[in-house]
C-alpha atoms as a PDB file:
ATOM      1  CA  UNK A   1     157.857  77.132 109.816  1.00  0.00           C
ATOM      2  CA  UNK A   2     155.051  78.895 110.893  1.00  0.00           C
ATOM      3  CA  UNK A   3     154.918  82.485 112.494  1.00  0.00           C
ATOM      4  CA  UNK A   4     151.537  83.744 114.037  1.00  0.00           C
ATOM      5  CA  UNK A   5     151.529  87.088 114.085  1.00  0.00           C
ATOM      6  CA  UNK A   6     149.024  87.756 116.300  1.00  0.00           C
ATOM      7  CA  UNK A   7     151.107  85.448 119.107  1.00  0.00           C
ATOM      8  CA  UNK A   8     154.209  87.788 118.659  1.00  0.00           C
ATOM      9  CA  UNK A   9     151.907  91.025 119.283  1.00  0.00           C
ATOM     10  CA  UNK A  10     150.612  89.306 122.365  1.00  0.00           C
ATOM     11  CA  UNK A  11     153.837  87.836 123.347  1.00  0.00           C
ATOM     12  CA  UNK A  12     155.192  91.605 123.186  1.00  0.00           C
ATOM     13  CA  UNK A  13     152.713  93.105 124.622  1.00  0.00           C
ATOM     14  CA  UNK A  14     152.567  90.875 127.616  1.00  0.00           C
ATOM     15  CA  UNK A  15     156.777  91.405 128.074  1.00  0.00           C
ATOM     16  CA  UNK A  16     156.571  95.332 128.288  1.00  0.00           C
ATOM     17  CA  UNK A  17     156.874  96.572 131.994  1.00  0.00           C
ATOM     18  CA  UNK A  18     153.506  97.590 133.534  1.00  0.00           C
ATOM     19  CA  UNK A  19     151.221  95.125 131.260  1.00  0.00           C
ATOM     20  CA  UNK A  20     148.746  93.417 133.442  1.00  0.00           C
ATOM     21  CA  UNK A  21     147.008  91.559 130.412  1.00  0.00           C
ATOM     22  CA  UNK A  22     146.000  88.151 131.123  1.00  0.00           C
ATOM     23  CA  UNK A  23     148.002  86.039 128.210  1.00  0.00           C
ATOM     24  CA  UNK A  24     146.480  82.484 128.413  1.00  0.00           C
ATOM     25  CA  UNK A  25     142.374  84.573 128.679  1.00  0.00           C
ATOM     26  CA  UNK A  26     143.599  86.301 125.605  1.00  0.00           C
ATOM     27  CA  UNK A  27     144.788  83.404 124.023  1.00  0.00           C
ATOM     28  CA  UNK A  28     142.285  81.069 124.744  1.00  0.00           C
ATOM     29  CA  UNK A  29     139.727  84.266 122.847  1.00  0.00           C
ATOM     30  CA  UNK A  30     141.864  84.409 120.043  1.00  0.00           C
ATOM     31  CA  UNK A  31     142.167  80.655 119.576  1.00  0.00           C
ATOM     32  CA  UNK A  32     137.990  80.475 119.725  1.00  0.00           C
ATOM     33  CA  UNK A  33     137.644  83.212 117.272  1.00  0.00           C
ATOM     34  CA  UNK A  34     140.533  81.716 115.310  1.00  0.00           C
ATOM     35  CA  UNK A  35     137.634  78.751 114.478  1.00  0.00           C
ATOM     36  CA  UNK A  36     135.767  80.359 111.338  1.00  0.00           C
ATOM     37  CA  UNK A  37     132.776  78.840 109.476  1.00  0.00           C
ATOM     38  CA  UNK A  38     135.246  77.637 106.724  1.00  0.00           C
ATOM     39  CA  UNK A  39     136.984  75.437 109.173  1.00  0.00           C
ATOM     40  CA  UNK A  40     134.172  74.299 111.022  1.00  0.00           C
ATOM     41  CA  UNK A  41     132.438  73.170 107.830  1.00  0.00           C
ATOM     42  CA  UNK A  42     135.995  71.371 106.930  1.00  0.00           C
ATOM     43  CA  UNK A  43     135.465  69.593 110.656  1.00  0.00           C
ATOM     44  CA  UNK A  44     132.503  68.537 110.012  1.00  0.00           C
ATOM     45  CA  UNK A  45     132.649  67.660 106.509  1.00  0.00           C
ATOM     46  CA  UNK A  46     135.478  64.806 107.800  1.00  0.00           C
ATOM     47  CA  UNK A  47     133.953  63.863 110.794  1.00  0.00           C
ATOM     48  CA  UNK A  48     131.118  62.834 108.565  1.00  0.00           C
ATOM     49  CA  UNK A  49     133.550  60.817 105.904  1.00  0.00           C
ATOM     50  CA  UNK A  50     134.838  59.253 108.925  1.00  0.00           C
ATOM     51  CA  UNK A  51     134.208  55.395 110.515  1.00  0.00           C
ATOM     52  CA  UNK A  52     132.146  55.837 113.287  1.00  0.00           C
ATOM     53  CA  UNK A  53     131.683  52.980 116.067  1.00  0.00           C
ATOM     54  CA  UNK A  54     127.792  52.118 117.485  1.00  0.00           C
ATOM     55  CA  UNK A  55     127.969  55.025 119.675  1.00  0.00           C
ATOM     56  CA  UNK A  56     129.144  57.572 116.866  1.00  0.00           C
ATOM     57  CA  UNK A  57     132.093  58.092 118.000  1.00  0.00           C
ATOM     58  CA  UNK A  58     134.959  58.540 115.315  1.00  0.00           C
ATOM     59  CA  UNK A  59     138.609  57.981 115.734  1.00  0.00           C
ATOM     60  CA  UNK A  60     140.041  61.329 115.757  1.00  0.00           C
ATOM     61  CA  UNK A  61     143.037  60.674 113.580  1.00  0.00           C
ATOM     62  CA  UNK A  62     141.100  59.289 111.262  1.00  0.00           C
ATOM     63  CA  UNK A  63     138.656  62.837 111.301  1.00  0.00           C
ATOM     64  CA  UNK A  64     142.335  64.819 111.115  1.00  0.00           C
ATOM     65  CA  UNK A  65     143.567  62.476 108.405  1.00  0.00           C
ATOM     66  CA  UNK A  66     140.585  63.125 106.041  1.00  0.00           C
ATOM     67  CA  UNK A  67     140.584  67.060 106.916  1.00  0.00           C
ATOM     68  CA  UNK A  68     144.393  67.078 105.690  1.00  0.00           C
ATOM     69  CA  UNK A  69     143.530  65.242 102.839  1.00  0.00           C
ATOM     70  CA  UNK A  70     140.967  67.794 101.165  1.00  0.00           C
ATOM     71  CA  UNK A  71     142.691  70.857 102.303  1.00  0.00           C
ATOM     72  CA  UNK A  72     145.975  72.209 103.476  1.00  0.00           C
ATOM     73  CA  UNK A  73     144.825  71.847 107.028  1.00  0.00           C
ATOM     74  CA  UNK A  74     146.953  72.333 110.397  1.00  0.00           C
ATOM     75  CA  UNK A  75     145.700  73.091 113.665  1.00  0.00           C
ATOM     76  CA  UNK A  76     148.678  75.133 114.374  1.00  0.00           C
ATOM     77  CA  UNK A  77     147.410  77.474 111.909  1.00  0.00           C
ATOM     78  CA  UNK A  78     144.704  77.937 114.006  1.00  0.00           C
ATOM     79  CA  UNK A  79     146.963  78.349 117.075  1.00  0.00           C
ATOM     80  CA  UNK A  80     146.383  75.077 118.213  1.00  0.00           C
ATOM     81  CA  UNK A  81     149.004  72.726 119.617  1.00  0.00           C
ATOM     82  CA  UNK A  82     147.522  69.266 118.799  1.00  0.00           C
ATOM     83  CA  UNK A  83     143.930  68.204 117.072  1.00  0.00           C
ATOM     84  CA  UNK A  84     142.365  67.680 120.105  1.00  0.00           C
ATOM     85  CA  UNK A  85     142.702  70.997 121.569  1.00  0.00           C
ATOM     86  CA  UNK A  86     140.756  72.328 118.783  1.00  0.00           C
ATOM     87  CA  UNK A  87     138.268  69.919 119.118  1.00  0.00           C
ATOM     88  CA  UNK A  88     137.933  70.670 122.981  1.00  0.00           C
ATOM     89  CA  UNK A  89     137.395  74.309 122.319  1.00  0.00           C
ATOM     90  CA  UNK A  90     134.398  73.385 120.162  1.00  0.00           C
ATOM     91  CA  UNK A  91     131.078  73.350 121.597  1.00  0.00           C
ATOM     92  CA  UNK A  92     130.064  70.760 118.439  1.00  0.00           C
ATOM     93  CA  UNK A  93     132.019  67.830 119.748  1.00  0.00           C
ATOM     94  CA  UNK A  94     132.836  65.792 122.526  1.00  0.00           C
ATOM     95  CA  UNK A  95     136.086  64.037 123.453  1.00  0.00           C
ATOM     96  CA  UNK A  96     136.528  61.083 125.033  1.00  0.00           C
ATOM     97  CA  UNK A  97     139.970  58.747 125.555  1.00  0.00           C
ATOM     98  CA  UNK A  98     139.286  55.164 125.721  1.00  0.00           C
ATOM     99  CA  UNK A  99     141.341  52.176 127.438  1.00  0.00           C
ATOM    100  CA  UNK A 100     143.264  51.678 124.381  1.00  0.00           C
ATOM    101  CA  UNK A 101     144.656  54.826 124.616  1.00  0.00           C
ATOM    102  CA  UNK A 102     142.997  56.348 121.509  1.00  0.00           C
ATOM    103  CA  UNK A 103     141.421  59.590 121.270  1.00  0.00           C
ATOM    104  CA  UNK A 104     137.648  59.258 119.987  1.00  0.00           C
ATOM    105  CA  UNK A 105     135.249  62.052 119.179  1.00  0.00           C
ATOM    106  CA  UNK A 106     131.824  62.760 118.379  1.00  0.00           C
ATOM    107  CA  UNK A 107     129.670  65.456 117.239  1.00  0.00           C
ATOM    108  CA  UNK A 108     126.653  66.523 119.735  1.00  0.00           C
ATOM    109  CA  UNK A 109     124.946  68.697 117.343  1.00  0.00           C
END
């Protein structure tokens, strides 16, 4: 099970009586700054392993599978709910969901 402390402060502070703070613009900043170098290199390191179709897009599943594989990786370490959340908050890559119902990405710089 994992506990992010940094959620429960937020959490906490956002339940005390007179706290105007905006939860989802303060979690959406932590999230982005949650995305060090370490992980992007990690990223980028399996998007690069990955299969890639003509285009250059890679399946991301595949890109996930081959992160978890060389490191411990989770997104929800990163205080992501799913892979492609933290793929959507990088500027790096671009999502795109095809007809078969699979979730493709590629990197844009």
């Amino acid at each position: 099970r994992f506990i992010e402390i940094k959620q429960l402060i937020a959490s906490y502070a956002a339940d005390k009586p007179g706290a105007k703070a905006d939860t989802a613009a303060r979690a959406a900043a932590d999230s982005s700054s949650a995305v060090d170098d370490e992980l992007l290199e990690l990223i980028t390191a399996a998007y690069s392993e990955s299969k890639r179709d003509d285009e250059g897009y890679a399946l991301l599943q595949q890109v996930g599978q081959i992160a978890g594989n060389r490191s411990s990786f989770d997104v929800r370490n990163y205080g992501f709910k799913r892979l492609s959340d933290l793929f959507a908050s990088l500027g790096n890559f671009k999502l795109e969901r095809r007809a078969d119902g699979q979730v493709y990405v590629k990197r844009l710089r």
